[in-house]
N, C-alpha and C. Protein backbone atom coordinates (compact mmCIF):
# COMPACT_ATOMS: atom_id res chain seq x y z
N UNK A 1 75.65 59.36 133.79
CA UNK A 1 74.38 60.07 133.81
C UNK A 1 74.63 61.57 133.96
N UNK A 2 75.50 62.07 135.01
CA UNK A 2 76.11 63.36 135.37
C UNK A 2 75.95 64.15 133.84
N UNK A 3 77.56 63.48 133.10
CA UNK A 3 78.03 63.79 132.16
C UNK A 3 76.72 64.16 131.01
N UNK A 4 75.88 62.89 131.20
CA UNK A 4 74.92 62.93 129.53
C UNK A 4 73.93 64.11 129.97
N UNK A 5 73.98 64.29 130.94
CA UNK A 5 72.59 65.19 131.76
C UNK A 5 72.98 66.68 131.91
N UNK A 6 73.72 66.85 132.74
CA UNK A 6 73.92 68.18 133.22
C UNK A 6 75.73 68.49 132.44
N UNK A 7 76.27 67.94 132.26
CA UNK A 7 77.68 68.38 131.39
C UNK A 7 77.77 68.82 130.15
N UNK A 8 76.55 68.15 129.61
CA UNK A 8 76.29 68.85 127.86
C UNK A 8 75.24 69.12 127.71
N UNK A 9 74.22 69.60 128.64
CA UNK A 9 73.26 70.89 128.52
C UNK A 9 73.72 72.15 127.72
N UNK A 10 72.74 72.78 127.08
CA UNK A 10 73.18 74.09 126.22
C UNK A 10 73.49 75.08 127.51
N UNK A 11 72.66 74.89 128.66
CA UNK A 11 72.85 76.19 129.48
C UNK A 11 74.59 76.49 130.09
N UNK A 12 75.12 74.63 129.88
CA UNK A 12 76.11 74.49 130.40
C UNK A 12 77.33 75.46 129.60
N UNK A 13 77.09 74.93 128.31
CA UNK A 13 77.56 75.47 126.96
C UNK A 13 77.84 76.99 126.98
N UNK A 14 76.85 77.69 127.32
CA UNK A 14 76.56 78.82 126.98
C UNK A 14 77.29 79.50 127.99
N UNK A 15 77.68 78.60 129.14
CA UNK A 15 78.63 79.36 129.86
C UNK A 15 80.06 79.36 129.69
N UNK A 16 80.50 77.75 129.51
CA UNK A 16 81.71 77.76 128.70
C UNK A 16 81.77 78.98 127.86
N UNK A 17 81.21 79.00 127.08
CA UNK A 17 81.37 79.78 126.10
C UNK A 17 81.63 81.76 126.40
N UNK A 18 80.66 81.73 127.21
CA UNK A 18 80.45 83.09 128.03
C UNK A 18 81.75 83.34 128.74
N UNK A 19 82.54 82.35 129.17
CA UNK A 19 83.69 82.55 130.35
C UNK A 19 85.02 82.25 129.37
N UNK A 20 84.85 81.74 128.27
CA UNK A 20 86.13 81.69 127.18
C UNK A 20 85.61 83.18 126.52
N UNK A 21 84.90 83.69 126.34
CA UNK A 21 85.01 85.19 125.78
C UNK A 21 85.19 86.30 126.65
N UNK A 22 85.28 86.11 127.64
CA UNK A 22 85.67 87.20 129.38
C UNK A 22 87.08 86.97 129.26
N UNK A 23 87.82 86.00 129.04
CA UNK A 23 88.68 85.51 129.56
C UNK A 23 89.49 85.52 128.34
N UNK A 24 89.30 85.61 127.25
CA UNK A 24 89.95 85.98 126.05
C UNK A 24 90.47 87.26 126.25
N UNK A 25 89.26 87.93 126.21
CA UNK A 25 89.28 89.47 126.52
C UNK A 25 89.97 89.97 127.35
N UNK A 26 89.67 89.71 128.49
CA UNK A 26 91.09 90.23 129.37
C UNK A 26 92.42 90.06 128.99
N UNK A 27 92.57 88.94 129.18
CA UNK A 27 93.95 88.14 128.33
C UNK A 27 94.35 89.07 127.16
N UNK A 28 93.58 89.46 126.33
CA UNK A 28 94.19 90.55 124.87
C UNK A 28 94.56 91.41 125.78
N UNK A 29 93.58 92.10 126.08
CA UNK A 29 93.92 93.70 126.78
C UNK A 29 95.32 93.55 128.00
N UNK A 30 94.94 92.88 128.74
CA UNK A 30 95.94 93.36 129.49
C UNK A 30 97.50 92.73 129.08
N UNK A 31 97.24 91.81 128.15
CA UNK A 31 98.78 91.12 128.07
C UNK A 31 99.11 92.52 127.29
N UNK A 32 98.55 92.73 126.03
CA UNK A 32 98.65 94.07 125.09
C UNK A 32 99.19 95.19 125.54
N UNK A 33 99.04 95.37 127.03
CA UNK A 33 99.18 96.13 127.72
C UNK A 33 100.19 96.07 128.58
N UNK A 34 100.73 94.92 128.87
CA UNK A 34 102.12 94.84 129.91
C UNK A 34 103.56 94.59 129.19
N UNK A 35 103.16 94.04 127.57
CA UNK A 35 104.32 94.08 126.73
C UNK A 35 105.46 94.88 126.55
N UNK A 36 105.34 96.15 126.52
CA UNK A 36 106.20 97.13 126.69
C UNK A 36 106.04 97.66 127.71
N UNK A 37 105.60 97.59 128.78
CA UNK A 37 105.41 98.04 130.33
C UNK A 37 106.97 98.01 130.95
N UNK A 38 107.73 98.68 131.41
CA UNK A 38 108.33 99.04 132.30
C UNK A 38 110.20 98.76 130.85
N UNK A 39 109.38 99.32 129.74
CA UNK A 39 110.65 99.48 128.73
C UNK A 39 110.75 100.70 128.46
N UNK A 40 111.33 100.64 127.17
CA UNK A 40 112.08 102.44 126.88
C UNK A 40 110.68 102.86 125.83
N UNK A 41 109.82 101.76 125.17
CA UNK A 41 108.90 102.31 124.63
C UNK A 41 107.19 102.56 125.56
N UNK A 42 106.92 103.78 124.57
CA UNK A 42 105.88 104.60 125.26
C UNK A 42 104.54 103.58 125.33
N UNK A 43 103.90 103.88 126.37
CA UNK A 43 102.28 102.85 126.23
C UNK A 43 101.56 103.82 125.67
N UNK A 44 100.37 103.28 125.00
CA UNK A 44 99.37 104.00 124.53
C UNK A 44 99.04 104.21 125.65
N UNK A 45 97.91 105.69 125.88
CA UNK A 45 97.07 105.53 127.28
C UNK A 45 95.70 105.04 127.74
N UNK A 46 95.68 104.02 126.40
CA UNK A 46 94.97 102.98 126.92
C UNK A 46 95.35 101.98 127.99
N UNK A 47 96.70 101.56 127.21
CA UNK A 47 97.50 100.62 127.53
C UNK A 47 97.97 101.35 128.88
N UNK A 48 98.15 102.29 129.09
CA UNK A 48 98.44 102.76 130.59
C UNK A 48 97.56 102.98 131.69
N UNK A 49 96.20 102.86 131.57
CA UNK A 49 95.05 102.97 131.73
C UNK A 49 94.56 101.10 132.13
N UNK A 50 95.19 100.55 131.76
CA UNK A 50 94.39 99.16 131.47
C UNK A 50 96.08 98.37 132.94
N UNK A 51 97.11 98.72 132.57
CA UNK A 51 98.18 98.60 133.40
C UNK A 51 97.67 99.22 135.29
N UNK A 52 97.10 100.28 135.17
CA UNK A 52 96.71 101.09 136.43
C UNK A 52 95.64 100.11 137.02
N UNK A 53 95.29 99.43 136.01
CA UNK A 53 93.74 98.46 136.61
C UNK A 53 94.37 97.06 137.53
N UNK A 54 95.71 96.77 137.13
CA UNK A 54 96.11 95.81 137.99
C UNK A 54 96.34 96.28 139.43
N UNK A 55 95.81 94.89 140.20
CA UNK A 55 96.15 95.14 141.46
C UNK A 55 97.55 95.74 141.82
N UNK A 56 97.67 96.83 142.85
CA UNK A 56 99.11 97.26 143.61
C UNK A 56 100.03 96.26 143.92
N UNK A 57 99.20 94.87 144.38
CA UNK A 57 99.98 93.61 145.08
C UNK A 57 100.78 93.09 144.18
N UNK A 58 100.41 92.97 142.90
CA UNK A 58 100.55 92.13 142.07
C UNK A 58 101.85 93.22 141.15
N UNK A 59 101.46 94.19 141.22
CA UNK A 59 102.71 95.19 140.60
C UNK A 59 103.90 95.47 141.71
N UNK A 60 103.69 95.02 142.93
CA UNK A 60 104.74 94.76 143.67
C UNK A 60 105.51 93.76 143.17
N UNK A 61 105.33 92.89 143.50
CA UNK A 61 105.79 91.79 142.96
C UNK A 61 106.30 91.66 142.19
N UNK A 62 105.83 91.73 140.67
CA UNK A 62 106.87 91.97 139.72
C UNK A 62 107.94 92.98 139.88
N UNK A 63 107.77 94.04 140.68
CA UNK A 63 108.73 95.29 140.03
C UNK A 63 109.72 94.46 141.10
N UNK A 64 109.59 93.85 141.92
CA UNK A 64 110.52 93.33 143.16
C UNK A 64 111.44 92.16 142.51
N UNK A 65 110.53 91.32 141.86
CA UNK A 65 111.37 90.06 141.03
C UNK A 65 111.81 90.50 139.67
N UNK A 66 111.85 91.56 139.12
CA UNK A 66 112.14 92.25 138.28
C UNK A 66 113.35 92.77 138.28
N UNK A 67 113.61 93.21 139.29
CA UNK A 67 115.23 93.77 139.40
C UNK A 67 116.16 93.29 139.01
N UNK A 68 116.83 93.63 138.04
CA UNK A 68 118.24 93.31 137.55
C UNK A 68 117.92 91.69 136.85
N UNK A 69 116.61 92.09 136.13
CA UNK A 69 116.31 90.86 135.18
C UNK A 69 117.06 91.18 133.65
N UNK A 70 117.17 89.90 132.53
CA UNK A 70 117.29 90.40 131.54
C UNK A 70 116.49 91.01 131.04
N UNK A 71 115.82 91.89 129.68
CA UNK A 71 114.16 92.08 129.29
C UNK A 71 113.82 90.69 128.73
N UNK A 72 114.42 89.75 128.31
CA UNK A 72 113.52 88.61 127.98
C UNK A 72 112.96 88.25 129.55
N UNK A 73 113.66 88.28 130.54
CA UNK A 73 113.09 87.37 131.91
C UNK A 73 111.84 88.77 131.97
N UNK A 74 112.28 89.65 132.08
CA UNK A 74 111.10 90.66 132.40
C UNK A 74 109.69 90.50 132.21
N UNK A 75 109.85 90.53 130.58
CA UNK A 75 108.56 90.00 129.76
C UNK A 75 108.20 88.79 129.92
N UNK A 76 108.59 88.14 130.76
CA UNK A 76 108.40 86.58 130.98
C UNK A 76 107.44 86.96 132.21
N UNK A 77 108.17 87.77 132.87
CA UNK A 77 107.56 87.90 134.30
C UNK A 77 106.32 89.03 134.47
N UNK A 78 106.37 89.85 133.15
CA UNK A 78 105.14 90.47 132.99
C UNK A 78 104.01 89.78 132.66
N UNK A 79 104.22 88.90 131.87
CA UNK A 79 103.49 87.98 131.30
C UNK A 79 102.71 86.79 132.10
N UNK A 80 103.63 86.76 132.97
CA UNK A 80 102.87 85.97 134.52
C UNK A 80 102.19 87.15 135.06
N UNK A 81 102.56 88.29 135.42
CA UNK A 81 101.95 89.26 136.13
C UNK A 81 100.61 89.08 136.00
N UNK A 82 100.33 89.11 134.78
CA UNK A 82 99.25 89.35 134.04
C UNK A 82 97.77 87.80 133.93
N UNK A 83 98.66 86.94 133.92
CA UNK A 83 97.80 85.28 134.01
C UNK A 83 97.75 85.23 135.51
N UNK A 84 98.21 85.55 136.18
CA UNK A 84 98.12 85.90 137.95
C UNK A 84 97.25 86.34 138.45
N UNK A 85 97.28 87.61 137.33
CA UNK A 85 96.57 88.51 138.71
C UNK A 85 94.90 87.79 137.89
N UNK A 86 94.53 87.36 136.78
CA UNK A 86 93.74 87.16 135.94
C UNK A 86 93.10 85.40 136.48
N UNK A 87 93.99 84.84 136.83
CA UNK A 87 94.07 83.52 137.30
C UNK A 87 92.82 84.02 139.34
N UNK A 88 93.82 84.88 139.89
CA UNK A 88 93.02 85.34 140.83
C UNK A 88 92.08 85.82 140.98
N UNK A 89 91.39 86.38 140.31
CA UNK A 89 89.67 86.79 139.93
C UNK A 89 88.64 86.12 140.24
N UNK A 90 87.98 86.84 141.18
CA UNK A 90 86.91 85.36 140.80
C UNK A 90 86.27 85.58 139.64
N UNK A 91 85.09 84.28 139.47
CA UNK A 91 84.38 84.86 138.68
C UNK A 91 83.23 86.06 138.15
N UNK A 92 82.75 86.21 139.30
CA UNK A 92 81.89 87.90 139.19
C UNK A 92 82.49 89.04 139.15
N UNK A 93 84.20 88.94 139.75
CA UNK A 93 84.75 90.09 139.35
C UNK A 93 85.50 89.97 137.79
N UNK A 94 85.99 88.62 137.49
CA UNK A 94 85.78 89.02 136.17
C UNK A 94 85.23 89.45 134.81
N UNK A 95 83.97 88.69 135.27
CA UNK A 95 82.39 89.59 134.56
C UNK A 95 82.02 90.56 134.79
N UNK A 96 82.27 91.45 135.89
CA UNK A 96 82.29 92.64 136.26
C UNK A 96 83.16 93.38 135.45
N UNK A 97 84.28 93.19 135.66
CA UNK A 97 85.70 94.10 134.95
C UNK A 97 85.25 93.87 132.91
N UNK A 98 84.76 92.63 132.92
CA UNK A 98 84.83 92.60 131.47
C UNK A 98 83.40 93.66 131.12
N UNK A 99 82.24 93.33 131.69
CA UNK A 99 80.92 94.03 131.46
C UNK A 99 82.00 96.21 131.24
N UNK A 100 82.32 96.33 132.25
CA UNK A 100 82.47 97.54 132.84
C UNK A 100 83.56 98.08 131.45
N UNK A 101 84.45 97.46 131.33
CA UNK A 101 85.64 97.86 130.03
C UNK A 101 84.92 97.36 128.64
N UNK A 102 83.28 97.10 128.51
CA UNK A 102 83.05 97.20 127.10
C UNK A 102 81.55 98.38 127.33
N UNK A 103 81.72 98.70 128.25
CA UNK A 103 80.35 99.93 128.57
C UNK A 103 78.74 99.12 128.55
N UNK A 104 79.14 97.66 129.07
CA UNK A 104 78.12 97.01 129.42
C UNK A 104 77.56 97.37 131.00
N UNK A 105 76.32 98.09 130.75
CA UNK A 105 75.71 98.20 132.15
C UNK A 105 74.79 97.32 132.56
């Protein structure tokens, strides 16, 4: 009954849907953005701009487990950086951060 009732409602839908396009979005931008992070090539200053938005905690961390990595482990570990700190969000601050980085007021 759950399932036929309240699981495949459109309102339900519409949020799926709403929270796979937040969550896309971040996911582009900031992975886009940690790829060449802490290599010999330059970030756009978007991409340096969008890097500054991660938590301090979370850029600890990597730069700490980072040390004397190969760059494949690096980018491995940027790449977690990034589903981490994104994984930790709740949800109003991720609708927040997404509203705010497309000039949704």
């Amino acid at each position: 009954i759950a399932f036929k009732y309240s699981f495949t409602s459109k309102s339900i839908y519409k949020l799926e849907v709403a929270a796979y396009t937040i969550l896309e979005f971040l996911l582009n931008r900031f992975v886009d953005s940690v790829i060449y992070y802490d290599t010999d090539i330059k970030l756009s200053s978007i991409q340096e701009r969008m890097v500054a938005l991660i938590s301090k905690d979370y850029m600890r961390i990597y730069k700490k487990e980072s040390e004397g990595k190969s760059e494949k482990e690096k980018l491995y570990l940027r790449l977690m950086l990034v589903t981490d700190y994104i994984c930790g969000m709740t949800d109003s601050f991720a609708k927040d951060l997404y509203q705010e980085l497309n000039g949704i007021v």
